[in-house]
PDB file of N, CA and C in Angstrom:
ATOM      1  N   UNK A   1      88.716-134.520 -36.170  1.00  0.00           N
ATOM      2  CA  UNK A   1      89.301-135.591 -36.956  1.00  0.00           C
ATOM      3  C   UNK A   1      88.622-136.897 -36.568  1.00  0.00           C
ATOM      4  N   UNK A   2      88.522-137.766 -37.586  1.00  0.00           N
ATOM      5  CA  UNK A   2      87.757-138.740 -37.303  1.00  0.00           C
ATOM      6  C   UNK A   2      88.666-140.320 -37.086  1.00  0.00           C
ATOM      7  N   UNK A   3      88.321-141.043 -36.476  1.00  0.00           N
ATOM      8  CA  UNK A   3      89.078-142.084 -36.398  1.00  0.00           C
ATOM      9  C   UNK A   3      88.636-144.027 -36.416  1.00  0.00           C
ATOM     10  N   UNK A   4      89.115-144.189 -37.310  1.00  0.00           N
ATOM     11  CA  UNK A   4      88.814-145.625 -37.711  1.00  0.00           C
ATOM     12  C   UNK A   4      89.341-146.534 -37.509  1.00  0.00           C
ATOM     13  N   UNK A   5      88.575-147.713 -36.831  1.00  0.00           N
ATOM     14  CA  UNK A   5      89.444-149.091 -36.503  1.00  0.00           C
ATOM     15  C   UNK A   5      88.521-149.845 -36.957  1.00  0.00           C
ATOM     16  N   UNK A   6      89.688-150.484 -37.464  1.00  0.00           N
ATOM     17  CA  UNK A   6      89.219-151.908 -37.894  1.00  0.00           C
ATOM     18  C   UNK A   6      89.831-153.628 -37.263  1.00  0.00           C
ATOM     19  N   UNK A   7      88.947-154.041 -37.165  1.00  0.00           N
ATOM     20  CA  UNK A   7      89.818-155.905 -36.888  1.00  0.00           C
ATOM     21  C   UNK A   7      89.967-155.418 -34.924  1.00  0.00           C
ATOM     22  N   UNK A   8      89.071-154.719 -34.530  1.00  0.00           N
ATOM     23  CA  UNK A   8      89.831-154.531 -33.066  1.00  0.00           C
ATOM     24  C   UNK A   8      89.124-155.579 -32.166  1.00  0.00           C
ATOM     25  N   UNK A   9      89.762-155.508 -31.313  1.00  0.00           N
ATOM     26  CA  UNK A   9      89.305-156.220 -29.906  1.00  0.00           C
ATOM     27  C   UNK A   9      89.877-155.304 -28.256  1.00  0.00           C
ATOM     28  N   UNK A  10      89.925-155.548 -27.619  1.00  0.00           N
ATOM     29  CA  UNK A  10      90.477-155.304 -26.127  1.00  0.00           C
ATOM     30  C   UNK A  10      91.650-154.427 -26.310  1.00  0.00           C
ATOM     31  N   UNK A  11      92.566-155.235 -26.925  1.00  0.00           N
ATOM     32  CA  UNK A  11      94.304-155.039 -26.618  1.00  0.00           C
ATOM     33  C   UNK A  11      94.370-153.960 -28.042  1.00  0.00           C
ATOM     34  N   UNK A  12      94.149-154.439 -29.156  1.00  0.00           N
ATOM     35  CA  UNK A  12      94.597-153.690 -30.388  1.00  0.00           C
ATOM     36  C   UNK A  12      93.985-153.459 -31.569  1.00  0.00           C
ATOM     37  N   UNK A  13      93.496-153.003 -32.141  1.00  0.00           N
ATOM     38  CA  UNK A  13      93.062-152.888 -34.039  1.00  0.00           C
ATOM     39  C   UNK A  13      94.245-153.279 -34.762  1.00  0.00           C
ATOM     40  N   UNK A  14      94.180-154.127 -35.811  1.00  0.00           N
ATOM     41  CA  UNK A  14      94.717-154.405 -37.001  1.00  0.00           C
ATOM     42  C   UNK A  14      95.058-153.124 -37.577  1.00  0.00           C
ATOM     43  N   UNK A  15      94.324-152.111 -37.848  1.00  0.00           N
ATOM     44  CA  UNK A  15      94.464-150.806 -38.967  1.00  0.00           C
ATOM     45  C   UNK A  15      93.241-149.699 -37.878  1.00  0.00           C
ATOM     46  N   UNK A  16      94.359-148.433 -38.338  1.00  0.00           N
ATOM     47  CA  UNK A  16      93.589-147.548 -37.830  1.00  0.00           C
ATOM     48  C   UNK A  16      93.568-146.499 -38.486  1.00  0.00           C
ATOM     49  N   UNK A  17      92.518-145.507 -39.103  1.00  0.00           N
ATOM     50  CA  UNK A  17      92.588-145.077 -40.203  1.00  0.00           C
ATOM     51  C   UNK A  17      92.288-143.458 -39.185  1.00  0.00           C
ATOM     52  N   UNK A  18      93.191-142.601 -39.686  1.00  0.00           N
ATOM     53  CA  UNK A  18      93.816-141.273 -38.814  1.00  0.00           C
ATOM     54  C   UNK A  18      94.156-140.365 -39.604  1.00  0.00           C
ATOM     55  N   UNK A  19      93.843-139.247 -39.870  1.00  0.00           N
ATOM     56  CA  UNK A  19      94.513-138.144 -40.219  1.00  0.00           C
ATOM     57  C   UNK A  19      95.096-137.920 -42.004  1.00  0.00           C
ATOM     58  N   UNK A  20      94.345-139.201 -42.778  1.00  0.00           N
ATOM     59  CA  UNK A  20      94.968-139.439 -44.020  1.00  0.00           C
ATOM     60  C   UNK A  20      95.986-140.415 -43.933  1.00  0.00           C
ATOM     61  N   UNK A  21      95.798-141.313 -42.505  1.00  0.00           N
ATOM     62  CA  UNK A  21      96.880-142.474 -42.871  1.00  0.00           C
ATOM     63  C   UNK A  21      96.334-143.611 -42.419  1.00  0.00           C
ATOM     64  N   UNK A  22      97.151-144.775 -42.578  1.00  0.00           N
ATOM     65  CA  UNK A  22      96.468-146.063 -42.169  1.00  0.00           C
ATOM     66  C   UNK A  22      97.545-146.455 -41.213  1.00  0.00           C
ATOM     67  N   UNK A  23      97.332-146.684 -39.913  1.00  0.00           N
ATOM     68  CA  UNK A  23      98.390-147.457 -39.163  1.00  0.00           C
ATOM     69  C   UNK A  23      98.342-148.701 -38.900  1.00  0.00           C
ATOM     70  N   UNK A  24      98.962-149.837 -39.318  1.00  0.00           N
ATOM     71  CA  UNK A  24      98.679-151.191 -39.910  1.00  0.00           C
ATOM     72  C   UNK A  24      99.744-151.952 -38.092  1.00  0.00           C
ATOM     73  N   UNK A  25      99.579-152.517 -37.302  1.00  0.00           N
ATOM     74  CA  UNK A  25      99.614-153.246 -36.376  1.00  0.00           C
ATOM     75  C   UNK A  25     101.031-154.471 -36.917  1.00  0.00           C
ATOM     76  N   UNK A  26     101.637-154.905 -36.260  1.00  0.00           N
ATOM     77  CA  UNK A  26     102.556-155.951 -36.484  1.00  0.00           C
ATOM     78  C   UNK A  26     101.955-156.792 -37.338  1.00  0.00           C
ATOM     79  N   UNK A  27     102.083-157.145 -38.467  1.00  0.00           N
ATOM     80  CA  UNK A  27     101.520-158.559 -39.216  1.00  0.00           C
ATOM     81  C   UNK A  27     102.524-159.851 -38.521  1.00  0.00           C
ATOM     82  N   UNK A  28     102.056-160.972 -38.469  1.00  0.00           N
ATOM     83  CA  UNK A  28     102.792-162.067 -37.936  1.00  0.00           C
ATOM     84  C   UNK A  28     102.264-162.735 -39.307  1.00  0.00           C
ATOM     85  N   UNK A  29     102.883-164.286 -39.523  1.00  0.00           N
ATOM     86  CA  UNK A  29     102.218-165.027 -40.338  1.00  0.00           C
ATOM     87  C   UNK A  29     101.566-166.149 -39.745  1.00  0.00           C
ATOM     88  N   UNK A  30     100.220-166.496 -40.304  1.00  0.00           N
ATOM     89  CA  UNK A  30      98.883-167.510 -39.654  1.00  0.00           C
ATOM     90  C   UNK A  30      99.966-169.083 -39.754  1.00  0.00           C
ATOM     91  N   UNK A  31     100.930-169.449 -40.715  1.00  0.00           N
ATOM     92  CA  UNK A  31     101.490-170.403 -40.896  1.00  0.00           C
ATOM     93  C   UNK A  31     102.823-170.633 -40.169  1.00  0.00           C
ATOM     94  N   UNK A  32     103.339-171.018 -39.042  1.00  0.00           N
ATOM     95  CA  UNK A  32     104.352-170.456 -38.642  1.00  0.00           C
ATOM     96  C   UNK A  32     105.534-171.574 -38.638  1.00  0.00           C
ATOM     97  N   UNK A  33     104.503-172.783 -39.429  1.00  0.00           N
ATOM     98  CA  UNK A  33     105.812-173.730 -39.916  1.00  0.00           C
ATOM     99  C   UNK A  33     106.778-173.382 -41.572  1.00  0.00           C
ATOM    100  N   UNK A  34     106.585-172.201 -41.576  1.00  0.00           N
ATOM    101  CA  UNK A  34     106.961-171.827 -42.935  1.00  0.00           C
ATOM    102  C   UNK A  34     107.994-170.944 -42.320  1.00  0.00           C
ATOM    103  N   UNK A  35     109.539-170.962 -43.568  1.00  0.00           N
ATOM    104  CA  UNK A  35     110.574-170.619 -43.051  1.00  0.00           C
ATOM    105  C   UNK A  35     110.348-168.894 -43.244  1.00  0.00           C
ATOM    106  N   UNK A  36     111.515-168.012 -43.377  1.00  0.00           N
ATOM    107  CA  UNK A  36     111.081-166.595 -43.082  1.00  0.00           C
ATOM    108  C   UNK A  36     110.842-166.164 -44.319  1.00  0.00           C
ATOM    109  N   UNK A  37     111.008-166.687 -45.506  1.00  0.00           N
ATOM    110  CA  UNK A  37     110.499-166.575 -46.738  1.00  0.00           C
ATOM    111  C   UNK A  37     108.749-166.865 -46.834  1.00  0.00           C
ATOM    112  N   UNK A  38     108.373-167.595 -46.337  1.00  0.00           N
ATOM    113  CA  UNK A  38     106.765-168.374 -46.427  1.00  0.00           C
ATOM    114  C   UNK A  38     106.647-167.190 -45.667  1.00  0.00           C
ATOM    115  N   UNK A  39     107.089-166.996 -44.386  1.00  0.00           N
ATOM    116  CA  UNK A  39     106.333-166.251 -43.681  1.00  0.00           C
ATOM    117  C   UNK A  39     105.829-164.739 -43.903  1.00  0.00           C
ATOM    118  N   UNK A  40     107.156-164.527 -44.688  1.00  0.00           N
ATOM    119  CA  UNK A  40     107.025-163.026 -45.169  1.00  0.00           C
ATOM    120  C   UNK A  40     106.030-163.143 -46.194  1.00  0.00           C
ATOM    121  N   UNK A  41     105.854-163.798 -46.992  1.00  0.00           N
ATOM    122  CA  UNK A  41     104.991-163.749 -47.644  1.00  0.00           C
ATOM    123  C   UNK A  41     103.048-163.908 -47.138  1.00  0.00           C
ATOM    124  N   UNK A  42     103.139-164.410 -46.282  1.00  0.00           N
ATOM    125  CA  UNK A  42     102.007-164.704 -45.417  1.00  0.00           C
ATOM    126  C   UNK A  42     101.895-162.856 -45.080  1.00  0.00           C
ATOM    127  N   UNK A  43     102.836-162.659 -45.063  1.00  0.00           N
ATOM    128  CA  UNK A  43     102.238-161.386 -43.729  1.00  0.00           C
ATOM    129  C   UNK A  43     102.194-160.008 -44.708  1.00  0.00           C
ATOM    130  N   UNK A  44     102.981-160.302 -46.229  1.00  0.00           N
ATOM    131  CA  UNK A  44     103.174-159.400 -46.828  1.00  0.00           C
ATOM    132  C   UNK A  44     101.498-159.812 -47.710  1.00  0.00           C
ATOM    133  N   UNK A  45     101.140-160.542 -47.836  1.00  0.00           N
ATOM    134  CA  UNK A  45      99.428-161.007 -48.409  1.00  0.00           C
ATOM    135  C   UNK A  45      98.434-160.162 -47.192  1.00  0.00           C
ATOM    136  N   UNK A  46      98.638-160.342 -46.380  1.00  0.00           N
ATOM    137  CA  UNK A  46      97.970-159.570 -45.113  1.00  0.00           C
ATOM    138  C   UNK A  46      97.540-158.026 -45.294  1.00  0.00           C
ATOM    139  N   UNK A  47      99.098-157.483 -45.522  1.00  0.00           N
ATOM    140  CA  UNK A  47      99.520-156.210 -45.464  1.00  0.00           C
ATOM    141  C   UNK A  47      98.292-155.711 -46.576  1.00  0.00           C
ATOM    142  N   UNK A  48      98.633-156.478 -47.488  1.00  0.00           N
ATOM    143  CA  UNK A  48      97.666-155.956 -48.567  1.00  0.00           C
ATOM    144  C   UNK A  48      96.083-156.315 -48.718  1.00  0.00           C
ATOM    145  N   UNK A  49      95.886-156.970 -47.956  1.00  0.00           N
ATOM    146  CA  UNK A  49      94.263-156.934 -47.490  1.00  0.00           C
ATOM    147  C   UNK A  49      93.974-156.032 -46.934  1.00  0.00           C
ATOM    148  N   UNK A  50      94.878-156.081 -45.683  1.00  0.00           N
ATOM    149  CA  UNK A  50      94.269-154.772 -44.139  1.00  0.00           C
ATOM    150  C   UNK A  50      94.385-153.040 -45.346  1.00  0.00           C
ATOM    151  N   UNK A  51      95.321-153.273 -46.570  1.00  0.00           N
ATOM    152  CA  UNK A  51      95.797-151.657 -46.682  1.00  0.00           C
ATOM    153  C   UNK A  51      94.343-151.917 -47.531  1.00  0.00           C
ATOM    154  N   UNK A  52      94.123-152.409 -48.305  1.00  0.00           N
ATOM    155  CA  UNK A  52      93.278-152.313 -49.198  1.00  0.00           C
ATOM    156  C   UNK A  52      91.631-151.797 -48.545  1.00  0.00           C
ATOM    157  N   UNK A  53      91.367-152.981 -47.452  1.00  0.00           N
ATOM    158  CA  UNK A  53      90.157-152.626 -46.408  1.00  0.00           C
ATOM    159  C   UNK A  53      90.316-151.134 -45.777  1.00  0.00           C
ATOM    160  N   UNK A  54      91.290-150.995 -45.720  1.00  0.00           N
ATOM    161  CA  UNK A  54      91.744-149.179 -45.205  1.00  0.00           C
ATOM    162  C   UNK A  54      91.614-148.128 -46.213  1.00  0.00           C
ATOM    163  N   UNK A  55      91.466-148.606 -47.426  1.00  0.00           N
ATOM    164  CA  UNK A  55      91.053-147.445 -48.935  1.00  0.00           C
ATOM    165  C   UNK A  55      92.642-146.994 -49.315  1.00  0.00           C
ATOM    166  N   UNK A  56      93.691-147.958 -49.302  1.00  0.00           N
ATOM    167  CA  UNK A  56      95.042-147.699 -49.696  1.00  0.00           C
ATOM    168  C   UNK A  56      95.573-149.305 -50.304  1.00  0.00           C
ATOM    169  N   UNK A  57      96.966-149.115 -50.743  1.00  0.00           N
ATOM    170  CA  UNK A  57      97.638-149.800 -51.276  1.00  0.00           C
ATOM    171  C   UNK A  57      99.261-149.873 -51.066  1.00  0.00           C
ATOM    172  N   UNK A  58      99.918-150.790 -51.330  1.00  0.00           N
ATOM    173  CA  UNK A  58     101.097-150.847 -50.900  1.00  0.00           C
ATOM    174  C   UNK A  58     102.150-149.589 -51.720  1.00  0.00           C
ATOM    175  N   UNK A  59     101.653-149.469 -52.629  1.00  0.00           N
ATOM    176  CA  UNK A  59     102.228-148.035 -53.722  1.00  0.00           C
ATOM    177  C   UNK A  59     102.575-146.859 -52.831  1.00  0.00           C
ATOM    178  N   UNK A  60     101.309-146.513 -51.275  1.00  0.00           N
ATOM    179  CA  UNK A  60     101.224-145.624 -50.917  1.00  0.00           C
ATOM    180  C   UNK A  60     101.602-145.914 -49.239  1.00  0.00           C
ATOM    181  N   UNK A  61     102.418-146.844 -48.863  1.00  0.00           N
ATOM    182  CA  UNK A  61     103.122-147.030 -47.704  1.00  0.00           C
ATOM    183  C   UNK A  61     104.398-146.032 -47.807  1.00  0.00           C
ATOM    184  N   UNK A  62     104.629-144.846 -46.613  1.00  0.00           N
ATOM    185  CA  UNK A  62     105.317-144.778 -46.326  1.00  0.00           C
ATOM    186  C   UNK A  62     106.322-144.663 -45.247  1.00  0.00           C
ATOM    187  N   UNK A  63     105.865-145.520 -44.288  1.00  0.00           N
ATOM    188  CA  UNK A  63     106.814-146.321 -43.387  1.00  0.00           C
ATOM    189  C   UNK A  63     106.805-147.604 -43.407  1.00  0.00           C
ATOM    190  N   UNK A  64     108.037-148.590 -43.000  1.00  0.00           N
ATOM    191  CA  UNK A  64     108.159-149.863 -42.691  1.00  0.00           C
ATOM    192  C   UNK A  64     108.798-150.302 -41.734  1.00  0.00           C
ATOM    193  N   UNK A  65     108.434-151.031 -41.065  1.00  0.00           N
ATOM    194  CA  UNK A  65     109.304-151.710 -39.586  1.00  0.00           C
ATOM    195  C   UNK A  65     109.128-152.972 -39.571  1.00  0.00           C
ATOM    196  N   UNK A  66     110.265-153.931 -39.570  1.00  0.00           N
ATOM    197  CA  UNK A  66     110.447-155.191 -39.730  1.00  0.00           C
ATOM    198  C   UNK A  66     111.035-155.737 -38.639  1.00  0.00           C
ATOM    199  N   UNK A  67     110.500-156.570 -38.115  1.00  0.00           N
ATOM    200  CA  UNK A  67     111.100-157.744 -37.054  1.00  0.00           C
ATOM    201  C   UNK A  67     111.348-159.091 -37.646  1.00  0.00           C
ATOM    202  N   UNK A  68     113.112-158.926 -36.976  1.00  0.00           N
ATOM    203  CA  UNK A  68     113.573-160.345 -37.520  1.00  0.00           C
ATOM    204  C   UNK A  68     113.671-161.260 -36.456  1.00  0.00           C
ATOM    205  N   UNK A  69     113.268-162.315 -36.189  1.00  0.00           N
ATOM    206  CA  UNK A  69     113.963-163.261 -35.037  1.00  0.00           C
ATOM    207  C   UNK A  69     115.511-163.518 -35.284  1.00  0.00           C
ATOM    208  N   UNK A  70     115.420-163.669 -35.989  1.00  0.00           N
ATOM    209  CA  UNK A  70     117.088-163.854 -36.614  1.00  0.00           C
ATOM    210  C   UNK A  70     118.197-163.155 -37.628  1.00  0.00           C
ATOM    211  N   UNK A  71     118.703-162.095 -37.398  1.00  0.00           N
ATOM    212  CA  UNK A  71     119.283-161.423 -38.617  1.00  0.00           C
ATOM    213  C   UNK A  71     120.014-162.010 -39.757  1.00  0.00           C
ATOM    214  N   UNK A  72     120.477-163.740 -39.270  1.00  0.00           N
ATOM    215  CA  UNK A  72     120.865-164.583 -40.804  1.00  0.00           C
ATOM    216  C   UNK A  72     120.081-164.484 -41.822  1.00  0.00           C
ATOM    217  N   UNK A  73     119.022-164.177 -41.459  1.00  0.00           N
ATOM    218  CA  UNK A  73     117.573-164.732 -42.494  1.00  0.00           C
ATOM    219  C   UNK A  73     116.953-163.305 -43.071  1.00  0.00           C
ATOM    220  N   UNK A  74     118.204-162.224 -42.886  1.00  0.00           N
ATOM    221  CA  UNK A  74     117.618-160.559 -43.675  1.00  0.00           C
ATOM    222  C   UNK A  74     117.747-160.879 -44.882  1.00  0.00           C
ATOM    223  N   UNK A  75     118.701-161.705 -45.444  1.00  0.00           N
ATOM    224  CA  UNK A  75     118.143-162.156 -47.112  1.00  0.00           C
ATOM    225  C   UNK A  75     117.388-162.602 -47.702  1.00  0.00           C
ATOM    226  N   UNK A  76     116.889-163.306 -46.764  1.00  0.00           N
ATOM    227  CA  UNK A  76     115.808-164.010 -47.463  1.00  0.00           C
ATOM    228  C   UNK A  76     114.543-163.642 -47.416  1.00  0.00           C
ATOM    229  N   UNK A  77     114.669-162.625 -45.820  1.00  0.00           N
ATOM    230  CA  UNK A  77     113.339-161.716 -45.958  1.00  0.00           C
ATOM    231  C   UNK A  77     113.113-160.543 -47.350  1.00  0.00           C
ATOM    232  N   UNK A  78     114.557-160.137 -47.700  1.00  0.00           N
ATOM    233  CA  UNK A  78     114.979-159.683 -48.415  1.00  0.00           C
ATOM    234  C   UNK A  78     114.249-159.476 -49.938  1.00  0.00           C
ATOM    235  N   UNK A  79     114.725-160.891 -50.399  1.00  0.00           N
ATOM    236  CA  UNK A  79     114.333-161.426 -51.625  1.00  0.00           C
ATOM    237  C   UNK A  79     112.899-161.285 -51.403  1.00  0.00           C
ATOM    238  N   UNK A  80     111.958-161.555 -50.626  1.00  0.00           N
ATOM    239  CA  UNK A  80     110.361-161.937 -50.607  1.00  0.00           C
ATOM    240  C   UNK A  80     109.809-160.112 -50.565  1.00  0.00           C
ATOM    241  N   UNK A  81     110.370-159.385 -50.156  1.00  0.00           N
ATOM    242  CA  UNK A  81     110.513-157.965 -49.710  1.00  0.00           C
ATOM    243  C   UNK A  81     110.516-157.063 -50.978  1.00  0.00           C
ATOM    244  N   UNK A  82     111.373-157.054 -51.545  1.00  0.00           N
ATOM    245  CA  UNK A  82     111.913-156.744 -52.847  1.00  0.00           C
ATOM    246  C   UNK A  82     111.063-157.084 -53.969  1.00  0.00           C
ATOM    247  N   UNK A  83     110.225-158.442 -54.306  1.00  0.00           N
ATOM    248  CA  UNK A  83     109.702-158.475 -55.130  1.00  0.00           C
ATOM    249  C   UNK A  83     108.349-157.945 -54.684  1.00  0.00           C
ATOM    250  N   UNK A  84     107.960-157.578 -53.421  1.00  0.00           N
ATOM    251  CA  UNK A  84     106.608-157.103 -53.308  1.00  0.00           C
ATOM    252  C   UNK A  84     106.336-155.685 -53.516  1.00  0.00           C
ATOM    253  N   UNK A  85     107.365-155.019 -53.456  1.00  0.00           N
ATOM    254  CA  UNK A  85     107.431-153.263 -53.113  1.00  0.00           C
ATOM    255  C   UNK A  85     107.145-152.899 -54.768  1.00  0.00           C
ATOM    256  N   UNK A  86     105.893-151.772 -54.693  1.00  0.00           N
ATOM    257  CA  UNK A  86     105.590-151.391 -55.454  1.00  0.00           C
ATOM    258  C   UNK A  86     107.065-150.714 -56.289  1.00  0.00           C
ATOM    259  N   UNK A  87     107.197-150.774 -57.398  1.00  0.00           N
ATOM    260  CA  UNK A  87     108.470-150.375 -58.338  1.00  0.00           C
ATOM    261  C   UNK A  87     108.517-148.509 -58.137  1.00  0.00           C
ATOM    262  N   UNK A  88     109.127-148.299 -57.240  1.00  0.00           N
ATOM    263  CA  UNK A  88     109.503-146.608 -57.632  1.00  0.00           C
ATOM    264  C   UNK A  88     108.685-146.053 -56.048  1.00  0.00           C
ATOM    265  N   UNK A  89     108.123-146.891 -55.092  1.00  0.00           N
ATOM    266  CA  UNK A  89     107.568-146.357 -54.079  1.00  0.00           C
ATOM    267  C   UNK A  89     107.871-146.966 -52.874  1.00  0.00           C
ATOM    268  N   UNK A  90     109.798-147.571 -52.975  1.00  0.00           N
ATOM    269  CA  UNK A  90     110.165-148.235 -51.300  1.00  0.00           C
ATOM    270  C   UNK A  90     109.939-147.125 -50.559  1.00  0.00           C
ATOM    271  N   UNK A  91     109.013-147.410 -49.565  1.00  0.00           N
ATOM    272  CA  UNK A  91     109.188-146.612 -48.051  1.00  0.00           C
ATOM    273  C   UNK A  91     110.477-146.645 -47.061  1.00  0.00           C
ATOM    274  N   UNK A  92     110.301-145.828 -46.276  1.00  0.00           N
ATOM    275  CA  UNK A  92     111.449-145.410 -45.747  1.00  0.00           C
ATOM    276  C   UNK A  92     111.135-146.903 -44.616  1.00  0.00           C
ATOM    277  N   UNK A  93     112.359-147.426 -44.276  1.00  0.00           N
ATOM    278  CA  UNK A  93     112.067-148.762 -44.022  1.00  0.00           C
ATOM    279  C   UNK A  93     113.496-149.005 -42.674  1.00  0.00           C
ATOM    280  N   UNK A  94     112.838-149.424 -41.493  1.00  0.00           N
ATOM    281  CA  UNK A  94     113.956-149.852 -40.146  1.00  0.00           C
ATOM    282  C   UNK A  94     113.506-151.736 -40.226  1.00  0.00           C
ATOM    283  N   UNK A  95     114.876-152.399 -40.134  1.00  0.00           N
ATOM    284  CA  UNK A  95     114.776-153.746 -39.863  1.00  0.00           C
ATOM    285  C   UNK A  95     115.724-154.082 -38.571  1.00  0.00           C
ATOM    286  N   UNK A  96     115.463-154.800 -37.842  1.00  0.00           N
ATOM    287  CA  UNK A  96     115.771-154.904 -36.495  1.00  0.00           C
ATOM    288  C   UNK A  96     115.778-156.519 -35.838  1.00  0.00           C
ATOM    289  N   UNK A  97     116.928-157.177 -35.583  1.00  0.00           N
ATOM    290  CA  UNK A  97     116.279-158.425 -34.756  1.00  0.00           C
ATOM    291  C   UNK A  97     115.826-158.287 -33.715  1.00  0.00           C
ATOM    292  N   UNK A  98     114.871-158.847 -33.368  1.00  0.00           N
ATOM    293  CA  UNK A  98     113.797-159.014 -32.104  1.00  0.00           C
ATOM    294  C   UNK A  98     113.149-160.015 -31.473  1.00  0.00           C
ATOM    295  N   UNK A  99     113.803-160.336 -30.224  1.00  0.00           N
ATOM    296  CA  UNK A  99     112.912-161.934 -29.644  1.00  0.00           C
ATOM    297  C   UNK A  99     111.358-160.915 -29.806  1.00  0.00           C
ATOM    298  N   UNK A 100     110.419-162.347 -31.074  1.00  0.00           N
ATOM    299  CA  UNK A 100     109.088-161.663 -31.403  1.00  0.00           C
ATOM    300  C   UNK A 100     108.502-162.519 -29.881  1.00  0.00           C
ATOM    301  N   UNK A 101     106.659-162.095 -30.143  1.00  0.00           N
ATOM    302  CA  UNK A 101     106.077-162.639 -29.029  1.00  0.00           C
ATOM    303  C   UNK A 101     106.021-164.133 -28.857  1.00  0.00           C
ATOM    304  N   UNK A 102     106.012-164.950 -30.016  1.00  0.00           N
ATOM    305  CA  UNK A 102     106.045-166.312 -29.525  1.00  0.00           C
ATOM    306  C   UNK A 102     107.378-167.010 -30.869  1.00  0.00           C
ATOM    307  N   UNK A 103     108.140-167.863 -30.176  1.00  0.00           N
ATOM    308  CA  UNK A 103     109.242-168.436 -30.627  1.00  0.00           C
ATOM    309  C   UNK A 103     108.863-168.952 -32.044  1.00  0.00           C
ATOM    310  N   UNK A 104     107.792-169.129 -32.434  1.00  0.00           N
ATOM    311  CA  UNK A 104     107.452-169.789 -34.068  1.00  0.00           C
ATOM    312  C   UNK A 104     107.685-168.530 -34.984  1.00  0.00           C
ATOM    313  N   UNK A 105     107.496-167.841 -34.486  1.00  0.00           N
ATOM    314  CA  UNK A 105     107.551-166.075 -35.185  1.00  0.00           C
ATOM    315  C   UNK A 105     108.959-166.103 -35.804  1.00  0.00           C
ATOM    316  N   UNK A 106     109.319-165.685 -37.194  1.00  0.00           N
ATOM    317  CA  UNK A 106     110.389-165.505 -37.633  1.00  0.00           C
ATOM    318  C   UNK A 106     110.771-164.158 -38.175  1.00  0.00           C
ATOM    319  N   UNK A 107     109.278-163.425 -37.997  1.00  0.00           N
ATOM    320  CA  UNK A 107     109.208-161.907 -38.598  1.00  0.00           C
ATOM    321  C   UNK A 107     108.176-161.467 -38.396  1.00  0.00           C
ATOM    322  N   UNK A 108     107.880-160.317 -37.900  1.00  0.00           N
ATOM    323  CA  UNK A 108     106.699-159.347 -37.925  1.00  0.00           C
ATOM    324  C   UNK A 108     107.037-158.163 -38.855  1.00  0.00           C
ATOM    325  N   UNK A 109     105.509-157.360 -39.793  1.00  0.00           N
ATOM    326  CA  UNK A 109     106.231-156.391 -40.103  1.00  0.00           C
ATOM    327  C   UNK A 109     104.938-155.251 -39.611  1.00  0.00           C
ATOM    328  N   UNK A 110     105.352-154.125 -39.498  1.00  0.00           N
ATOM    329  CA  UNK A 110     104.159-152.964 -39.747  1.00  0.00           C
ATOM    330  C   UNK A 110     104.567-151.792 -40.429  1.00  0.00           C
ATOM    331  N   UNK A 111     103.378-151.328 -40.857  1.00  0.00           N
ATOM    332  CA  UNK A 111     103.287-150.621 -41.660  1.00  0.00           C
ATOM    333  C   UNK A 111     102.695-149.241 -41.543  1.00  0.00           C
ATOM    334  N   UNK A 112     102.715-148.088 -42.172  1.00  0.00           N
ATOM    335  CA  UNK A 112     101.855-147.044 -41.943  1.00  0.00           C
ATOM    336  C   UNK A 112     101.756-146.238 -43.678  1.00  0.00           C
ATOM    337  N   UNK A 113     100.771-145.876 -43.802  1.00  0.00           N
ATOM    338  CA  UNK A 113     100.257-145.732 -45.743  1.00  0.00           C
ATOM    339  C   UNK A 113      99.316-144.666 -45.213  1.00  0.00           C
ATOM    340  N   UNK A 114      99.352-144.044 -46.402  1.00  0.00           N
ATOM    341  CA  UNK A 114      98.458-143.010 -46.783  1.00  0.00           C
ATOM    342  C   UNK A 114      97.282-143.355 -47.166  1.00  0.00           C
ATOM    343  N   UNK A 115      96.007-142.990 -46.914  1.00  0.00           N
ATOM    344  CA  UNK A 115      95.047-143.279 -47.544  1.00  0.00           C
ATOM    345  C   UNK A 115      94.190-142.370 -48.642  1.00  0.00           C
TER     346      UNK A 115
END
C-alpha cells in the first residue's frame, strides 16, 4: 500500500492519502479575529482545498470531528456547517468542546474522505 503526504513538516502532514482515504489533520482558521462563524468558514474553505489536492471532495467525507472552544457557539458553527455539507452526503460527525492549542482558536475541524 502506498502512502501520501502532503503539506508535511517534522510534527504533521495536512492530508495523508492511505488505503482509498484522505486523512485531513485539524483545520484551524488563518484569521483568528473572526468569530466562530468566520472561522468555520476559513477552515471549512481549507477543508476543500486540502480534499481537492488529495483527488476528493467534500460529497465524499465520511468522518467529521469538530472542536469547539465554546459549546454556546454549536449554533453558529452550526449554521456555517449546514450550508457547506454536500446535500444527501452528512458524514457521520462527533462535536466536542475543547481547550484548542492556542486561546484565539474557536474551532478546529478534521476530516477523513474517500478518495
Amino acid at each position: 500500500m502506498s502512502i501520501k503526504r502532503l503539506h508535511t513538516n517534522a510534527r504533521m502532514s495536512q492530508s495523508v492519502i492511505a488505503n482509498g482515504f484522505a486523512f485531513l489533520a485539524g483545520q484551524v482558521a488563518t484569521d483568528t479575529s473572526l468569530d466562530v462563524a468566520g472561522q468555520t468558514r476559513q477552515i471549512l474553505d481549507k477543508i476543500d482545498a486540502l480534499l481537492a489536492e488529495s483527488g476528493s471532495d467534500k460529497s465524499r467525507i465520511v468522518q467529521a470531528t469538530i472542536w469547539l472552544a465554546d459549546h454556546k457557539t454549536f449554533n453558529e458553527m452550526n449554521e456555517v456547517w449546514d450550508a457547506w455539507v454536500a446535500p444527501g452526503h452528512a458524514p457521520a460527525r462527533a462535536c466536542v468542546e475543547s481547550a484548542l492549542a492556542f486561546p484565539p482558536y474557536t474551532v478546529e475541524i478534521g476530516v477523513v474522505a474517500t478518495v
